[in-house]
C-alpha atoms as a PDB file:
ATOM      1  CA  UNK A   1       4.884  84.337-105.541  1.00  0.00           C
ATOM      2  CA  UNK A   2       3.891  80.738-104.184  1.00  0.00           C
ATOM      3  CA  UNK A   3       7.194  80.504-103.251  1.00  0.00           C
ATOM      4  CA  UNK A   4       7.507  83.266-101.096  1.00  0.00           C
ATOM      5  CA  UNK A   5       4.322  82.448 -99.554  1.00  0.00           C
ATOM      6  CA  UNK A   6       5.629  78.722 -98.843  1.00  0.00           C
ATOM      7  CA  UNK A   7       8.896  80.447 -97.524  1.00  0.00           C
ATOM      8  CA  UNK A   8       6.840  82.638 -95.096  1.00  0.00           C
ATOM      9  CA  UNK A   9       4.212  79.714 -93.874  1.00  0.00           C
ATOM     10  CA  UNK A  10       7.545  77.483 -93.445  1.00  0.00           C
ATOM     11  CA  UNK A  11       9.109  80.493 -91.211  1.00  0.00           C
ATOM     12  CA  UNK A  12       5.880  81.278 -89.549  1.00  0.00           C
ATOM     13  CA  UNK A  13       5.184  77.525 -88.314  1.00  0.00           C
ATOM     14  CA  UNK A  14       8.956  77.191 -87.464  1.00  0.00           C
ATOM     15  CA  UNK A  15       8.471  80.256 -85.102  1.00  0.00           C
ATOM     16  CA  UNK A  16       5.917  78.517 -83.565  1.00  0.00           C
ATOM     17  CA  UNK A  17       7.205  75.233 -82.858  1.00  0.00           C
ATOM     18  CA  UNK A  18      10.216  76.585 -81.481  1.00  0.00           C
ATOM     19  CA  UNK A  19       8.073  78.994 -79.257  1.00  0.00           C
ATOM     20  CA  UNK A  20       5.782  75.820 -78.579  1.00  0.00           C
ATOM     21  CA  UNK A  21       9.085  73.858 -77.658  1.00  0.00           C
ATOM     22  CA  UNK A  22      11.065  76.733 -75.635  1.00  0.00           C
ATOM     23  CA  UNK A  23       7.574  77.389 -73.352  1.00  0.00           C
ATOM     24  CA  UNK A  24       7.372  73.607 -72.740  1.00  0.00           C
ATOM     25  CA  UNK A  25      11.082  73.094 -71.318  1.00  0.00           C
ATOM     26  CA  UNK A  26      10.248  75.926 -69.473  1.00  0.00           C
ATOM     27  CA  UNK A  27       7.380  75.032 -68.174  1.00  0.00           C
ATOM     28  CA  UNK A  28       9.103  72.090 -67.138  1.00  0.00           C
ATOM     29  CA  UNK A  29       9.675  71.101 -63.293  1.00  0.00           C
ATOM     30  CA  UNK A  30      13.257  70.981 -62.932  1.00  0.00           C
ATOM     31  CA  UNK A  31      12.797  69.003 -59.546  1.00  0.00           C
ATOM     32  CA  UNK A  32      10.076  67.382 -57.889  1.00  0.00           C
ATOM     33  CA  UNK A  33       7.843  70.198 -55.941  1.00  0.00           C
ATOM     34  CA  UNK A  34       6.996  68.745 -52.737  1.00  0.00           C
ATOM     35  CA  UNK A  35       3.820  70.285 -51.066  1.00  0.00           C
ATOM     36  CA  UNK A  36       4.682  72.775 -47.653  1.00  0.00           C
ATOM     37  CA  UNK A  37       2.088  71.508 -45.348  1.00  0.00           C
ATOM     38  CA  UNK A  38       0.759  67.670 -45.598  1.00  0.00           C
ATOM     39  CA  UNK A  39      -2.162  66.305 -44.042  1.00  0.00           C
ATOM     40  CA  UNK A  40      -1.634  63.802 -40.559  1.00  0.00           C
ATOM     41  CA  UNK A  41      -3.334  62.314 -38.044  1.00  0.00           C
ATOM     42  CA  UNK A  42      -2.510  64.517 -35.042  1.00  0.00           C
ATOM     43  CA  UNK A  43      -1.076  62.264 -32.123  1.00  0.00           C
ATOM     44  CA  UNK A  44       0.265  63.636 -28.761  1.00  0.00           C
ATOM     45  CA  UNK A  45       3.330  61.042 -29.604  1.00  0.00           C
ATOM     46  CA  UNK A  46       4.670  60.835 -33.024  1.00  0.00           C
ATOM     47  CA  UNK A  47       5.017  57.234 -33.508  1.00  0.00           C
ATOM     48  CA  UNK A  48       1.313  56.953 -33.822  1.00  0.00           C
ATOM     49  CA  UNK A  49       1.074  59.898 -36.486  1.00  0.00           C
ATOM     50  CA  UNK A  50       0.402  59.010 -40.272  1.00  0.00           C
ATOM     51  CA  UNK A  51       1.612  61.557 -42.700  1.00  0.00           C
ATOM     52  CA  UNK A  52       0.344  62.188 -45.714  1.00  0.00           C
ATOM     53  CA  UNK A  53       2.883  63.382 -48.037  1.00  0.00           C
ATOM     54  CA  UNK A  54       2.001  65.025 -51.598  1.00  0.00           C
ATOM     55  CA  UNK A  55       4.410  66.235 -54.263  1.00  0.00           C
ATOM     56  CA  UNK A  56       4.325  66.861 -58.170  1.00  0.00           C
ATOM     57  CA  UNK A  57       6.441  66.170 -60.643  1.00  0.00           C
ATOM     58  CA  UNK A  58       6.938  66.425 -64.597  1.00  0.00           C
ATOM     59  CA  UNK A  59       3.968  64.045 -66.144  1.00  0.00           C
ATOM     60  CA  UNK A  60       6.221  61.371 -67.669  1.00  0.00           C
ATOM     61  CA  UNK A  61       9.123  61.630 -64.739  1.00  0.00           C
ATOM     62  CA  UNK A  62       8.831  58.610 -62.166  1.00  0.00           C
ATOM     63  CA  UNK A  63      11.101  59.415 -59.287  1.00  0.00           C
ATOM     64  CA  UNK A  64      11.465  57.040 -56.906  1.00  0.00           C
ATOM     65  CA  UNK A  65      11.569  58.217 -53.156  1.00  0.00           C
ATOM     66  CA  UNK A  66      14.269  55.933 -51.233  1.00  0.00           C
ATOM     67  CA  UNK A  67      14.352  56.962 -47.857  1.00  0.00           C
ATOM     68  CA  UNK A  68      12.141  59.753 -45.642  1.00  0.00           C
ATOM     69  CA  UNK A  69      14.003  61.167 -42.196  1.00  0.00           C
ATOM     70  CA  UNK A  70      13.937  64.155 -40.213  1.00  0.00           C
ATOM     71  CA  UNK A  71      15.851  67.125 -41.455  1.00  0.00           C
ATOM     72  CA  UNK A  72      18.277  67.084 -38.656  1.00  0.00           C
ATOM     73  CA  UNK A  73      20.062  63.650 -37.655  1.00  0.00           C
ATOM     74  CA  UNK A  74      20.072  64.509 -33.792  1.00  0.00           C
ATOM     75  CA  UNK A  75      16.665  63.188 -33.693  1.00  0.00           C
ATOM     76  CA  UNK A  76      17.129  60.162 -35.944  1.00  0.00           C
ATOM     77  CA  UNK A  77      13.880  59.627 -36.671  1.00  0.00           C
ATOM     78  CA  UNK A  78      13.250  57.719 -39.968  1.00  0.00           C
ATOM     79  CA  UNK A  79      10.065  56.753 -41.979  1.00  0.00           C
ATOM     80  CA  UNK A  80       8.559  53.872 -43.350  1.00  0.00           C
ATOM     81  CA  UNK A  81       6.469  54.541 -46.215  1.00  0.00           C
ATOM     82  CA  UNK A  82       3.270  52.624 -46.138  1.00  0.00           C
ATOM     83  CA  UNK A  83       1.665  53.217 -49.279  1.00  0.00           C
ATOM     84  CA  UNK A  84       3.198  55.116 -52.630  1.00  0.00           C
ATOM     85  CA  UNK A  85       0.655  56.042 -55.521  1.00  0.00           C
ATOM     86  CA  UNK A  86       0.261  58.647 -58.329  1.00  0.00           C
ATOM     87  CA  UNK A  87      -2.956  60.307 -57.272  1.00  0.00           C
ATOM     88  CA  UNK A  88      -3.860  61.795 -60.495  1.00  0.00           C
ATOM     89  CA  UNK A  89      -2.963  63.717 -63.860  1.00  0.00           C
ATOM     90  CA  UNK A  90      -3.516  67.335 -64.446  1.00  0.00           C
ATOM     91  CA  UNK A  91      -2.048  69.192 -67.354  1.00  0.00           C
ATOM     92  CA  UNK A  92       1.764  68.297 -68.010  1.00  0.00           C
ATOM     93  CA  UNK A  93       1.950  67.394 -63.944  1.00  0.00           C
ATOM     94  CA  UNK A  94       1.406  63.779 -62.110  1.00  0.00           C
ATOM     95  CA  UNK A  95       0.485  64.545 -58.199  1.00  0.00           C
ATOM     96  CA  UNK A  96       2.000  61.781 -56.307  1.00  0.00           C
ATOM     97  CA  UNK A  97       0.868  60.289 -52.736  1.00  0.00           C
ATOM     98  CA  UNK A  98       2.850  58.692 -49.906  1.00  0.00           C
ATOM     99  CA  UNK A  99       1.690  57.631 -46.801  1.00  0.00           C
ATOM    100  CA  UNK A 100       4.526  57.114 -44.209  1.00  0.00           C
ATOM    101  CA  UNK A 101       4.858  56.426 -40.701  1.00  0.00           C
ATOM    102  CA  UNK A 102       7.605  56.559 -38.179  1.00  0.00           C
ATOM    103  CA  UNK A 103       9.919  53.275 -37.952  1.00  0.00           C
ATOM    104  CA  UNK A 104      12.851  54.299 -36.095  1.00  0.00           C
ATOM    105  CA  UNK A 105      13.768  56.965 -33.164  1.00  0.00           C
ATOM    106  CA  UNK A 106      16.303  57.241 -30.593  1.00  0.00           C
ATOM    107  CA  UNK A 107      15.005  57.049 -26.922  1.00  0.00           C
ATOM    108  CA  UNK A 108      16.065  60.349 -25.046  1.00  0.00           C
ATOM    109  CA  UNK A 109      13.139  61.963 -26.092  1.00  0.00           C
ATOM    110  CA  UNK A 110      11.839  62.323 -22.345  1.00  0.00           C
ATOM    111  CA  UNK A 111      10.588  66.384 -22.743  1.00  0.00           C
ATOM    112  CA  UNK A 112       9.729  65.704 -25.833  1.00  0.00           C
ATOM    113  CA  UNK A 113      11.097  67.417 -29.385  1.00  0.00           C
ATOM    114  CA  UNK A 114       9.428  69.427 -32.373  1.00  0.00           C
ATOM    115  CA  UNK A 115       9.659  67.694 -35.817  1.00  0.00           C
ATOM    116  CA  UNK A 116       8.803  70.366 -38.375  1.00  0.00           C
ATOM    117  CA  UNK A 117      10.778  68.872 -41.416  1.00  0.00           C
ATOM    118  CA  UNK A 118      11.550  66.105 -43.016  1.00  0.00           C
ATOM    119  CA  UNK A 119      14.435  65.186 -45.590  1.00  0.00           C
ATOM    120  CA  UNK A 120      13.590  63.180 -48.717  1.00  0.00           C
ATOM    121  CA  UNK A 121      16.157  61.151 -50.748  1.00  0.00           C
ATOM    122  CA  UNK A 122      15.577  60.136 -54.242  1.00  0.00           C
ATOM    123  CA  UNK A 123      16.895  57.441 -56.390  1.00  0.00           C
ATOM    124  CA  UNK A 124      19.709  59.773 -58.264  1.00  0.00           C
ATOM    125  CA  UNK A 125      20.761  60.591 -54.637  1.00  0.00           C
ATOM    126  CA  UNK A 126      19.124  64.140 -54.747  1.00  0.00           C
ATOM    127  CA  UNK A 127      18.120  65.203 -51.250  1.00  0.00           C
ATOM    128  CA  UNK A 128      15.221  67.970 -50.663  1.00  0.00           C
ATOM    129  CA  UNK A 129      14.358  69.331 -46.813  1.00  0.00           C
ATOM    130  CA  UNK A 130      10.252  69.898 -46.846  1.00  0.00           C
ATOM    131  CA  UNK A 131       8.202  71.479 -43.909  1.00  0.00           C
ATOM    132  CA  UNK A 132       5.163  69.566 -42.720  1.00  0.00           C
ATOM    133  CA  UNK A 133       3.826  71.872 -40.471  1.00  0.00           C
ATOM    134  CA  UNK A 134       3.905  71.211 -36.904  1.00  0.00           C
ATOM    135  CA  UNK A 135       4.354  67.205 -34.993  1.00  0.00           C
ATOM    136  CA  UNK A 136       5.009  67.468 -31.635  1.00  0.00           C
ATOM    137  CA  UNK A 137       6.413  63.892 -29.877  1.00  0.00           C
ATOM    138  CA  UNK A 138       7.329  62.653 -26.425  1.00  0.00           C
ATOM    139  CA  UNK A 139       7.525  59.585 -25.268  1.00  0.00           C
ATOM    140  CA  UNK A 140       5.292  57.325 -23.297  1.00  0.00           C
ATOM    141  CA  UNK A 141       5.579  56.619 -20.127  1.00  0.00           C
ATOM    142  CA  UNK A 142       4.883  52.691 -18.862  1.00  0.00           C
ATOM    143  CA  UNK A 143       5.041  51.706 -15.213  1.00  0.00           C
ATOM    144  CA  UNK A 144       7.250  48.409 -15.296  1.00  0.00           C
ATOM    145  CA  UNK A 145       6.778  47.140 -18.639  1.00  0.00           C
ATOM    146  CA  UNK A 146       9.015  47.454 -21.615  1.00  0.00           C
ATOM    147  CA  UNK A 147       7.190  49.118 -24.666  1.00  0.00           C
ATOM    148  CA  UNK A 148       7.142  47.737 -27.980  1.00  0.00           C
ATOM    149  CA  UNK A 149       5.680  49.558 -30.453  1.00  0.00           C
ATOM    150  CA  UNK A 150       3.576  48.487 -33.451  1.00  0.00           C
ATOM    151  CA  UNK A 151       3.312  50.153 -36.301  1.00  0.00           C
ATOM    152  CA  UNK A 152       0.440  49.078 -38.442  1.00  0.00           C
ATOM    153  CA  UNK A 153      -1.240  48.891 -41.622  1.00  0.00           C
ATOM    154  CA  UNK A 154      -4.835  47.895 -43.740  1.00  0.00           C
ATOM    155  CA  UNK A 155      -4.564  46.429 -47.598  1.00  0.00           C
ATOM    156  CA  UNK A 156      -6.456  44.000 -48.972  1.00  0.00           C
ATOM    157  CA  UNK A 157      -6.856  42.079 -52.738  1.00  0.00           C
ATOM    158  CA  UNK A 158      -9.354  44.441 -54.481  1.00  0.00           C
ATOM    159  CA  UNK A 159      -9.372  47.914 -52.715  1.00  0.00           C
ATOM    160  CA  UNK A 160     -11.860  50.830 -53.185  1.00  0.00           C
ATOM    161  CA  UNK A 161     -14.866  50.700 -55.971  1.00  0.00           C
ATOM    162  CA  UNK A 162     -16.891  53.321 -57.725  1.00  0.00           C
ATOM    163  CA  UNK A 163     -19.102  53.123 -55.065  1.00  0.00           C
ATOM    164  CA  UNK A 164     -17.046  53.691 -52.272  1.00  0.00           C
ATOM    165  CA  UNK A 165     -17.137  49.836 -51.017  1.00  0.00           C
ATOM    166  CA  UNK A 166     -14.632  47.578 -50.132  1.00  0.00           C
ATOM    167  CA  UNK A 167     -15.604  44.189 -51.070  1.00  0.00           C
ATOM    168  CA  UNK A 168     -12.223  41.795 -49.746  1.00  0.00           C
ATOM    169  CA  UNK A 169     -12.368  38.127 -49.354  1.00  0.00           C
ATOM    170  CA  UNK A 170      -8.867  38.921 -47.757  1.00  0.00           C
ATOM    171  CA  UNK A 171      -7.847  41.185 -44.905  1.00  0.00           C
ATOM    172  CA  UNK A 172      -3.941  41.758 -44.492  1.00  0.00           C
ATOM    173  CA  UNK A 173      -2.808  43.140 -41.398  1.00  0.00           C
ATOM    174  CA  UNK A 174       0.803  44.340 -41.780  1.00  0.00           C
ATOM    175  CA  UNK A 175       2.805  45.717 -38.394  1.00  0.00           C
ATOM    176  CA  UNK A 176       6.350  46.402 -37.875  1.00  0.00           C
ATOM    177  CA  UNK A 177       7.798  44.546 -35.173  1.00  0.00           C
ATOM    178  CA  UNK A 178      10.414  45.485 -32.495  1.00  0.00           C
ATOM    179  CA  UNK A 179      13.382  43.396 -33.530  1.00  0.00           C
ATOM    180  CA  UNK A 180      15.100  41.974 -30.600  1.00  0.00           C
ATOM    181  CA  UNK A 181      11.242  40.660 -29.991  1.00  0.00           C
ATOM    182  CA  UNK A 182      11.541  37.431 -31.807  1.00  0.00           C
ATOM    183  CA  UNK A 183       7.856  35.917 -32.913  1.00  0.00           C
ATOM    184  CA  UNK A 184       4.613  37.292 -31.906  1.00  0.00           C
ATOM    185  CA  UNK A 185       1.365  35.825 -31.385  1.00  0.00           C
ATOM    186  CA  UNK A 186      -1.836  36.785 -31.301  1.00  0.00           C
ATOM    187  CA  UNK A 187      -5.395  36.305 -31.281  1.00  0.00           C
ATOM    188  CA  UNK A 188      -7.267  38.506 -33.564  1.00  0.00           C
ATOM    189  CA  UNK A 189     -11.395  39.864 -33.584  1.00  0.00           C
ATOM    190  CA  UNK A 190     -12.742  41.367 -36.411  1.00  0.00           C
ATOM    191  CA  UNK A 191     -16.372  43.397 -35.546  1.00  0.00           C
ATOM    192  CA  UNK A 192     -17.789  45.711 -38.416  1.00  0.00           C
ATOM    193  CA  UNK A 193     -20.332  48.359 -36.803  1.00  0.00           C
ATOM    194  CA  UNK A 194     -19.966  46.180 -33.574  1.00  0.00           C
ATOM    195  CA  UNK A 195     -20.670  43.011 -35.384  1.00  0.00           C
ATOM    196  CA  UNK A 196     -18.125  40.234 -35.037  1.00  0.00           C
ATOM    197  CA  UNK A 197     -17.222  38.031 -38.326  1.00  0.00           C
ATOM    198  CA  UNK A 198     -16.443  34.743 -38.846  1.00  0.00           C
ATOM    199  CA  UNK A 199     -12.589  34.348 -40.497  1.00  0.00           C
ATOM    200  CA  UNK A 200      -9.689  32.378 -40.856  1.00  0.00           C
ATOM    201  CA  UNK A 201      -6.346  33.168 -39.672  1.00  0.00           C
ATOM    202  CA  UNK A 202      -2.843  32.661 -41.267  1.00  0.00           C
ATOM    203  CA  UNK A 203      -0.366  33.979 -38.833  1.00  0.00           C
ATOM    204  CA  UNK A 204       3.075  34.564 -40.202  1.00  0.00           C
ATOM    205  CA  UNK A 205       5.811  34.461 -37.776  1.00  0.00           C
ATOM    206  CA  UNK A 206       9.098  36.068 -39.160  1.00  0.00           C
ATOM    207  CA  UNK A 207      12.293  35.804 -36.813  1.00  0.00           C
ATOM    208  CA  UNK A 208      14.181  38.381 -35.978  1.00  0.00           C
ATOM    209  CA  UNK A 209      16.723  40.012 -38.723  1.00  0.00           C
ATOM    210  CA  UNK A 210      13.941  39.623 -41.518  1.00  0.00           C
ATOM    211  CA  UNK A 211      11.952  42.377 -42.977  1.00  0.00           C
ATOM    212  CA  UNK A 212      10.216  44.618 -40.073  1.00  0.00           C
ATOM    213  CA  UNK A 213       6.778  42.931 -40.981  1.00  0.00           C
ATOM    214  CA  UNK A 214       4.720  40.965 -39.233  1.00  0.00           C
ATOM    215  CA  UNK A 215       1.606  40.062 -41.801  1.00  0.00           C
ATOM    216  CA  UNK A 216      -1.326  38.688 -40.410  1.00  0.00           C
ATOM    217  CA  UNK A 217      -3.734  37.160 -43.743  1.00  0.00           C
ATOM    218  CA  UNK A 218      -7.230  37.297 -42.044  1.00  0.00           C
ATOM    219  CA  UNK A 219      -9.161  35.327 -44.688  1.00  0.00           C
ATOM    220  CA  UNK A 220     -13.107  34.869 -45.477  1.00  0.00           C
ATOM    221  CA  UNK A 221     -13.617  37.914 -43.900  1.00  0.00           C
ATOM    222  CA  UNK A 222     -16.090  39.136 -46.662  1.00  0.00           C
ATOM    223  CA  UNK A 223     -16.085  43.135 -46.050  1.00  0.00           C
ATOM    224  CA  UNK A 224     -18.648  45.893 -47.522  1.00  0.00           C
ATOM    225  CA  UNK A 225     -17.869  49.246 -45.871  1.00  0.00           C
ATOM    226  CA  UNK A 226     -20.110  52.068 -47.053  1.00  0.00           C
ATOM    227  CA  UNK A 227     -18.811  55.468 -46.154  1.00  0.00           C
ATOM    228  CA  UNK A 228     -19.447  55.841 -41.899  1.00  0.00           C
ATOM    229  CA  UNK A 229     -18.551  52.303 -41.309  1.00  0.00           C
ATOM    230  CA  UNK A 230     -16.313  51.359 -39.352  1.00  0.00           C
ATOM    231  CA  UNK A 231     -14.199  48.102 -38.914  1.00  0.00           C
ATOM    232  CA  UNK A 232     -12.383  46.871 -35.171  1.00  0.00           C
ATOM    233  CA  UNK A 233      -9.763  44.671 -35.039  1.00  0.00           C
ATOM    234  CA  UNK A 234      -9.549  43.736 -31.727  1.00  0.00           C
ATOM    235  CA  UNK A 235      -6.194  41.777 -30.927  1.00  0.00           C
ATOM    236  CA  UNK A 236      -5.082  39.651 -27.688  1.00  0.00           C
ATOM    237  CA  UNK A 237      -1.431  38.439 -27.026  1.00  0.00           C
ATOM    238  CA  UNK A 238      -0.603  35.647 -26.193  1.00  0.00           C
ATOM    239  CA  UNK A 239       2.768  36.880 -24.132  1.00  0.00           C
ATOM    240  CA  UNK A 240       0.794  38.273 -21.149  1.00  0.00           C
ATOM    241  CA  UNK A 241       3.744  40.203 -19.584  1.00  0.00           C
ATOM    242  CA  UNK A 242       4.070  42.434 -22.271  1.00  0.00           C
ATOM    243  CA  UNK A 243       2.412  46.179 -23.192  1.00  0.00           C
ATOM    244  CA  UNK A 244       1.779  46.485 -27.314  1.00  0.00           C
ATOM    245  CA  UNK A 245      -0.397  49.988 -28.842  1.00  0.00           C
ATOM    246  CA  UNK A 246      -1.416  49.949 -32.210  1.00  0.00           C
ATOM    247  CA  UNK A 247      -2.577  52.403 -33.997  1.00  0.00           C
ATOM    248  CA  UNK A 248      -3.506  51.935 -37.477  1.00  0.00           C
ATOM    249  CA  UNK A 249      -6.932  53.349 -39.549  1.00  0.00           C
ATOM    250  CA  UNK A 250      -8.745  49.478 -38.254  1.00  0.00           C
ATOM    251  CA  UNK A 251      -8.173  49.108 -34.756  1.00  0.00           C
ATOM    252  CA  UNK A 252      -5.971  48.848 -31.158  1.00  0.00           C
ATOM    253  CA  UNK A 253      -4.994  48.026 -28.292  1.00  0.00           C
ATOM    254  CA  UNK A 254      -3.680  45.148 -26.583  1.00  0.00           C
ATOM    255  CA  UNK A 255      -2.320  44.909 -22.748  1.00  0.00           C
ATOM    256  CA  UNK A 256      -1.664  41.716 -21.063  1.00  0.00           C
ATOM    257  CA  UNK A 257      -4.976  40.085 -20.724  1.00  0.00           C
ATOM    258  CA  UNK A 258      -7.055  43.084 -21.463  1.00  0.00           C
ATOM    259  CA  UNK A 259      -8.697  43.920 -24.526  1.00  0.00           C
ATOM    260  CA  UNK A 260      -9.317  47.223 -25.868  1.00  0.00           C
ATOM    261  CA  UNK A 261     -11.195  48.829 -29.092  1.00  0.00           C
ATOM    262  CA  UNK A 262     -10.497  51.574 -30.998  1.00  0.00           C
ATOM    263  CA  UNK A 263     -12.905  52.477 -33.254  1.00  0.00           C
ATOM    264  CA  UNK A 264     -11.907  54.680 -36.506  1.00  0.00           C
ATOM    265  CA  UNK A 265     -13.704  55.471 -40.129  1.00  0.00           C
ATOM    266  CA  UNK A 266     -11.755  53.714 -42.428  1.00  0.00           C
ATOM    267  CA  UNK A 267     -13.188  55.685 -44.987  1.00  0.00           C
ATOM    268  CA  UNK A 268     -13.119  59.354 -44.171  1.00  0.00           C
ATOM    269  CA  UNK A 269     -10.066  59.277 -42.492  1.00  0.00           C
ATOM    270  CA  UNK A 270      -8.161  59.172 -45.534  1.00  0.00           C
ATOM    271  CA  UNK A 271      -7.495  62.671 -47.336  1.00  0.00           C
ATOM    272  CA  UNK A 272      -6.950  63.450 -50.373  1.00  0.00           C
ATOM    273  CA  UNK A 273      -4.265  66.710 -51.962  1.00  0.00           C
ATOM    274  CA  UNK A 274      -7.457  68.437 -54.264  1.00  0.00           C
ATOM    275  CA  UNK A 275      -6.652  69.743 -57.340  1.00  0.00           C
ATOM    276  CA  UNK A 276      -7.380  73.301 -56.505  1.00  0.00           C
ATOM    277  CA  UNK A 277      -3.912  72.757 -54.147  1.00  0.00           C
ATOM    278  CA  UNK A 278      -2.120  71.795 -56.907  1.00  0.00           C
ATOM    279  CA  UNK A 279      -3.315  74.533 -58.707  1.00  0.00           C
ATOM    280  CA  UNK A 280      -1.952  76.536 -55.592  1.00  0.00           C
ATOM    281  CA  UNK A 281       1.282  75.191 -55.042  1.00  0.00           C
ATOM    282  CA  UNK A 282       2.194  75.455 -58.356  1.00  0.00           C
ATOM    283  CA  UNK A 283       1.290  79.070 -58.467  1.00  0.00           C
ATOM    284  CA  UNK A 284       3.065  79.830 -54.980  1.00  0.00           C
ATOM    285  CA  UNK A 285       6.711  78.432 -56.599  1.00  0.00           C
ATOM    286  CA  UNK A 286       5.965  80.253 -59.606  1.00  0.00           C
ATOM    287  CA  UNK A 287       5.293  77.624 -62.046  1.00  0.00           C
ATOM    288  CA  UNK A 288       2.063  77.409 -64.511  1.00  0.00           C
ATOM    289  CA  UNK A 289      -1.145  75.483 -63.750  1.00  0.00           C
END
């Protein structure tokens, strides 16, 4: 009799481990699910847009994402990605974060084009085309001058507390640089809420044919940003004959020997895929919460 009853508990737990162990493989993602619509800073031209992109995967898988373009290669436009970061954990899924940023783009844009997908390469050389709603880009127009772009970028040596502060004794500025323009120089202003700081500059100069990065260390430039802050970096080239927009969450302008400001919360202005969309997205392909 305790036999039997051993046999049966044995079969009974079996059952369930192999139910356990079939539900969990199926539960499985068997790709990475990238989100349909990502957040962006709208921008009447494209090369000033950051895109937020969101997508989750299996919680132990780490793909890595090797290169971002548009999903058709008339338009060659690729992507830099700025920032890459597991945003959180939920269940048996990791929700990953990528900021990216336009780097490259042909120039016969003049009335303009529709960019409504993007194609995402991984590591194992899988491809995926995702919609991202709606970017619509033309290019500038500049009476006389050539146009170099400048593509640019916030981190510094601590980052975000619990209380929403960033306390840096080191502002990086990073900014992609048109290559055939060999150094830059510049003269930088930092202001929180209209107040200017006292810093130190290191200026990095990289040649043409390095990485596209131009880092600027702005050092004992002590920051505390509460939430509705704001921080300007106000920048002045030195080469006066020449027309360079930034646009990056801290500051920008620069044109000849004028100086502009553009003020932006450096807080807000960064968003954040809410577990409830998970939840959602994961629901809309048919896969369990």
């Amino acid at each position: 009799m305790k036999l039997k009853t051993l046999l049966i508990m044995i079969a009974f737990y079996t059952i369930i481990v192999i139910s356990l162990t079939v539900y969990t493989e199926h539960s499985k993602l068997d790709q990475p699910l990238f989100a349909d619509h990502y957040i962006y800073r709208e921008e009447k031209d494209i090369r000033n847009a950051y895109i937020y992109l969101y997508y989750v995967t299996n919680l132990n898988d780490n793909p890595q994402i090797t290169s971002i373009s548009d999903s058709s290669t008339e338009k060659g436009i690729e992507f830099n990605i700025v920032s890459e970061q597991e945003l959180y954990n939920e269940g048996r899924y990791t929700v990953h974060e990528l900021l990216i940023t336009p780097h490259r783009y042909r120039k016969d844009f003049d009335n303009g084009i529709d960019l409504e997908e993007l194609q995402v390469t991984m590591s194992d050389g899988s491809r995926y085309v995702t919609k991202i709603g709606h970017i619509y880009m033309k290019e500038k127009q500049d009476e006389g001058n050539d146009l170099f772009h400048f593509v640019s970028t916030v981190s510094s040596n601590r980052g975000l507390t619990e209380s929403k502060q960033y306390a840096n004794k080191e502002l990086i500025v990073h900014h992609a640089y048109v290559p055939f323009l060999k150094q830059i120089q510049a003269n930088y202003d930092i202001k929180i809420n209209g107040d200017l700081l006292d810093y130190e500059i290191e200026d990095e100069q990289l040649e043409s044919g390095n990485a596209p990065f131009h880092p600027v260390s702005i050092k004992n430039a002590p920051l505390m940003l509460d939430e509705g802050d704001y921080l300007t970096v106000i920048a002045q080239l030195m080469e006066q004959d020449k027309f360079i927009a930034y646009d990056f969450p801290v500051s920008v302008l620069v044109e000849a020997d004028k100086k502009y400001i553009k003020e932006v919360n450096l807080i807000q202005d960064t968003p954040r895929f809410s577990k409830e969309s998970m939840q959602e997205l994961l629901k809309e392909r048919g896969e369990q919460p």
